[in-house]
Protein backbone atom coordinates (compact mmCIF):
# COMPACT_ATOMS: atom_id res chain seq x y z
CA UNK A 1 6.22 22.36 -9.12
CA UNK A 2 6.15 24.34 -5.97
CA UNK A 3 9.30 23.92 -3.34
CA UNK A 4 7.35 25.16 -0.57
CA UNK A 5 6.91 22.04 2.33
CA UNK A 6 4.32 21.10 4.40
CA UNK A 7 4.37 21.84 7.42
CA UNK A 8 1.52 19.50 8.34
CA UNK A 9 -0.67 16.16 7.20
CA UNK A 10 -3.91 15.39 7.20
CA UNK A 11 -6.62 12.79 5.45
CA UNK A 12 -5.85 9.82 2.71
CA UNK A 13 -7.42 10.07 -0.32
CA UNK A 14 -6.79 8.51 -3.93
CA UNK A 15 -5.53 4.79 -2.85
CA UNK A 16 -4.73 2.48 -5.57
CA UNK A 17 -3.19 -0.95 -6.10
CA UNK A 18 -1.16 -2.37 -8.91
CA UNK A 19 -0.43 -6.04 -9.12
CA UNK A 20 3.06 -6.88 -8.98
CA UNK A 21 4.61 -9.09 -11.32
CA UNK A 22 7.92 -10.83 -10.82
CA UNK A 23 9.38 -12.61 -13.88
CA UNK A 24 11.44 -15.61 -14.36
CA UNK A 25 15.01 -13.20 -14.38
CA UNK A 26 13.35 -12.01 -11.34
CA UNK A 27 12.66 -8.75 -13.24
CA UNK A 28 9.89 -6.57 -11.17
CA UNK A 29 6.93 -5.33 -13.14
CA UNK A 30 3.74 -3.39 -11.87
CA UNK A 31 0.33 -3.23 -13.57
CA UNK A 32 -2.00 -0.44 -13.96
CA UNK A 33 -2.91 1.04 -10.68
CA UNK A 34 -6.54 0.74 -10.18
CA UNK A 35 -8.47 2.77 -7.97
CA UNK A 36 -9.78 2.00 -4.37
CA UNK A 37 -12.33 4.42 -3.86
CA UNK A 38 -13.97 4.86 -0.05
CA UNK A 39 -10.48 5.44 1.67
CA UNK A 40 -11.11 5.82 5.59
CA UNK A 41 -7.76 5.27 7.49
CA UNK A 42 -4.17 3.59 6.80
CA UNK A 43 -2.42 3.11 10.18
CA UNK A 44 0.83 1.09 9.05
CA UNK A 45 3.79 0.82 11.68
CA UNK A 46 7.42 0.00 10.81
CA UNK A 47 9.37 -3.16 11.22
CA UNK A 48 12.05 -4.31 12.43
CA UNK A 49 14.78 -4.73 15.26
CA UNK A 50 16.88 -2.94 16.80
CA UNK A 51 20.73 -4.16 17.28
CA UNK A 52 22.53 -3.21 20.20
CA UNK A 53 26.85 -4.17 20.23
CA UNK A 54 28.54 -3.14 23.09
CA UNK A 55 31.90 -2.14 23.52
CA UNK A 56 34.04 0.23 25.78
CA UNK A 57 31.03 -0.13 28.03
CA UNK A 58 28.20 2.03 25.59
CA UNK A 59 26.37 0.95 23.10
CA UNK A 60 28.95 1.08 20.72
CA UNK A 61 27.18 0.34 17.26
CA UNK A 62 23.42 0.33 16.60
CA UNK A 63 21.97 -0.40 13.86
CA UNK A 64 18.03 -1.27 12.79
CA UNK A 65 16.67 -4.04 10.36
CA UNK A 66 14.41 -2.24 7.80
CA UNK A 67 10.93 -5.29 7.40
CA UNK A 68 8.71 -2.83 6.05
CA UNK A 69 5.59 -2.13 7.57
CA UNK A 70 2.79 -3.69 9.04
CA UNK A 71 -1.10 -2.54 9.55
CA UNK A 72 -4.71 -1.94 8.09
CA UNK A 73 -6.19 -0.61 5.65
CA UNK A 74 -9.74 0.32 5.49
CA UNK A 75 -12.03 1.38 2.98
CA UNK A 76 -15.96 1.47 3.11
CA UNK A 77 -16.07 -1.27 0.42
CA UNK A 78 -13.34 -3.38 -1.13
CA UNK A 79 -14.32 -3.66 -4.70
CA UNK A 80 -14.85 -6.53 -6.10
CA UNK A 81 -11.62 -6.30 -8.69
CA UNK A 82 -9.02 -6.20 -5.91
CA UNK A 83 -11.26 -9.35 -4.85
CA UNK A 84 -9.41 -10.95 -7.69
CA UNK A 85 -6.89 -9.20 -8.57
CA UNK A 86 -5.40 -9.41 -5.11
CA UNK A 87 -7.09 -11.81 -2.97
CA UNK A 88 -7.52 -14.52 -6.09
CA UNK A 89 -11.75 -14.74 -5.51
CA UNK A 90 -12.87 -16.61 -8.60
CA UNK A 91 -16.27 -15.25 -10.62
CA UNK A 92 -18.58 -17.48 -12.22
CA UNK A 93 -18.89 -17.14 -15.71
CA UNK A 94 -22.37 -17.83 -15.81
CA UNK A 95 -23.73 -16.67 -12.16
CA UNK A 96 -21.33 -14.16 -11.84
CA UNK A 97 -20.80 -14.85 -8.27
CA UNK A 98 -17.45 -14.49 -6.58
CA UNK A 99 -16.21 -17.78 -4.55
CA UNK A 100 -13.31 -17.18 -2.16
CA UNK A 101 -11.43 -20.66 -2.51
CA UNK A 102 -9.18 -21.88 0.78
CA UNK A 103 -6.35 -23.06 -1.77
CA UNK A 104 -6.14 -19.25 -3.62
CA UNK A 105 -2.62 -18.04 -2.65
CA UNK A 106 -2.79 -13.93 -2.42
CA UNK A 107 -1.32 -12.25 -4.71
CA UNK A 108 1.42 -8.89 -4.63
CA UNK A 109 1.20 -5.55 -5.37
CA UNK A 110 2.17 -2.20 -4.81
CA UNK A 111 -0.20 0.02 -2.57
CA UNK A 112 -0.36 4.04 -4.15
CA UNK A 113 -1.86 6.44 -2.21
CA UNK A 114 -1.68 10.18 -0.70
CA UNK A 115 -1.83 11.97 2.44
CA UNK A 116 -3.17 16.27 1.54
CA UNK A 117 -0.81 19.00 3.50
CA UNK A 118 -1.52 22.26 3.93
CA UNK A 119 0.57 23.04 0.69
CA UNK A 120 0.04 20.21 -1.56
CA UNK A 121 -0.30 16.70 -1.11
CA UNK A 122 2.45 13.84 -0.59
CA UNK A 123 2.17 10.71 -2.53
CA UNK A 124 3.26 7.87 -1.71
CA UNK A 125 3.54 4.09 -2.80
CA UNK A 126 4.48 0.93 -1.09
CA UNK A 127 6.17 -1.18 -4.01
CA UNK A 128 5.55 -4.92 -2.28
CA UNK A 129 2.26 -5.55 -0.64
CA UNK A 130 0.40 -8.55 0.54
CA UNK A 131 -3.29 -8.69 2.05
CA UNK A 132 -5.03 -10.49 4.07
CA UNK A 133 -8.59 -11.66 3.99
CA UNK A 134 -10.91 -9.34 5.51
CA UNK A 135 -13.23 -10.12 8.23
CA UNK A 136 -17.06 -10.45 7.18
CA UNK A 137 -19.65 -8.44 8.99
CA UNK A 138 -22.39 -5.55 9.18
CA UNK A 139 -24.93 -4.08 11.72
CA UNK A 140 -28.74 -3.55 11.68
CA UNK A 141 -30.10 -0.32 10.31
CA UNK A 142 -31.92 1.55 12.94
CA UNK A 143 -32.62 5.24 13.60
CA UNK A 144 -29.81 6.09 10.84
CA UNK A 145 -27.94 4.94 8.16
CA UNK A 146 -24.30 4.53 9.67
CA UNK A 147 -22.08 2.67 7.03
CA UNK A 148 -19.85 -0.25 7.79
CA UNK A 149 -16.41 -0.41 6.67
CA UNK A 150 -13.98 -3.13 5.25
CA UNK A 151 -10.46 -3.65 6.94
CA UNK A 152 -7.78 -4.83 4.81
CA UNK A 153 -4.60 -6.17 7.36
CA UNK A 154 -1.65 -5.09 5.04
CA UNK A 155 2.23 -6.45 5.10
CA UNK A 156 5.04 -4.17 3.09
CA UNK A 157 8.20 -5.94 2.39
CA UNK A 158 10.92 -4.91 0.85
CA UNK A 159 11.26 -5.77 -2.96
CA UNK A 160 14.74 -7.90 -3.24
CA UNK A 161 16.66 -4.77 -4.55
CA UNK A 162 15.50 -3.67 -1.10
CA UNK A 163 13.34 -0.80 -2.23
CA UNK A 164 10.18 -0.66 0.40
CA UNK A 165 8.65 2.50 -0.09
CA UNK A 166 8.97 6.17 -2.01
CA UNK A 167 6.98 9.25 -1.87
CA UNK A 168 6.61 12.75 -3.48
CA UNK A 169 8.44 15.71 -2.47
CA UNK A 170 8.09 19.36 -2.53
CA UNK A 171 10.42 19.51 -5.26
CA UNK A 172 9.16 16.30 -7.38
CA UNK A 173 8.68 17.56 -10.98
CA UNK A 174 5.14 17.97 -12.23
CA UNK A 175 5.48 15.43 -14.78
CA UNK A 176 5.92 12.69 -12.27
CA UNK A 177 3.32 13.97 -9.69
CA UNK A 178 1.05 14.04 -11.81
CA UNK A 179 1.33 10.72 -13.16
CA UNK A 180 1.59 9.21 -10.01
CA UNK A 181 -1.55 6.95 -10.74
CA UNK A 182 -1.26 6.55 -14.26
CA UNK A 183 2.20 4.14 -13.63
CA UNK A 184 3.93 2.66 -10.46
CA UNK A 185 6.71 4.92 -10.13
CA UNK A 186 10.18 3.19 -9.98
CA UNK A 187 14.15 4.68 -9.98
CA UNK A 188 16.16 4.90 -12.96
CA UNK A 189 18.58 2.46 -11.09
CA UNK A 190 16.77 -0.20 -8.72
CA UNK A 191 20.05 0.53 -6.27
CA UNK A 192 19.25 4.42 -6.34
């Protein structure tokens, strides 16, 4: 564990998702993260409103709603197991084709992933995700082989305990950084 911070970010690397469970008590569970390999860029912008009350002429109280965040996501190929893990595509047994279906209803889960510093990097994980289909297209091949990417339009909501998002620190204890992908974190106390 070092306690040294960054003093800068840079790149995304090692993005996961874990489906997100909620049970009948409303009790929130998280599967195994599985990996997203081909991370390009995560631009994700906060939400919510600012309210103004006035009184004694000046903005007297202000206070802003916490909605989570909003943005994409993209990869250079979604694999086929967020396909349907997340987005609900259906394989054929027998073909082994995927179908998307118009009636599949996405489903949640938290988004892990990590931004490198110039002392170690900060991880991070967005505990209630939803995604939306991604757009379908390519480009002819011609003097080189440029890659196209896959853009993944990404809502974080706050879980109902109001948790939205947590992330490592320069003093996080080895034990939990480094099983930061083996196991959504979570706090001790969902009110922590």
């Amino acid at each position: 564990m070092t306690t040294k911070e960054n003093k800068v970010k840079f790149g995304l690397k090692n993005v996961y998702y874990a489906p997100l469970t909620v049970g009948e008590e409303g009790e929130i569970t998280f599967g195994t993260p599985v990996r997203i390999p081909g991370a390009v860029n995560l631009s994700l912008q906060a939400q919510g409103d600012e309210s103004k009350f006035y009184a004694d002429d000046i903005a007297y109280y202000v206070t802003t709603a916490n909605d989570g965040y909003s943005g994409d996501l993209e990869v250079a190929l979604i694999p086929d197991s967020f396909r349907k893990d997340v987005l609900k595509e259906t394989e054929d047994e027998t073909a082994k084709v995927l179908m998307e279906n118009a009636t599949a209803e996405p489903a949640p889960f938290a988004l892990l992933f990590e931004f490198a510093g110039d002392v170690k990097a900060v991880r991070h994980v967005l505990y209630n995700c939803s995604a939306s289909r991604p757009n379908v297209g390519s480009s002819t091949i011609n003097n080189a082989k440029t890659p196209n990417t896959d853009t993944l339009t990404l809502t974080a909501s706050p879980l109902t305990s109001g948790l939205v998002k947590a992330k490592t620190t320069a003093s996080t204890p080895d034990e939990t950084y480094n099983g930061w992908y083996t196991k959504v974190w979570q706090p001790a106390s969902p009110a922590a």
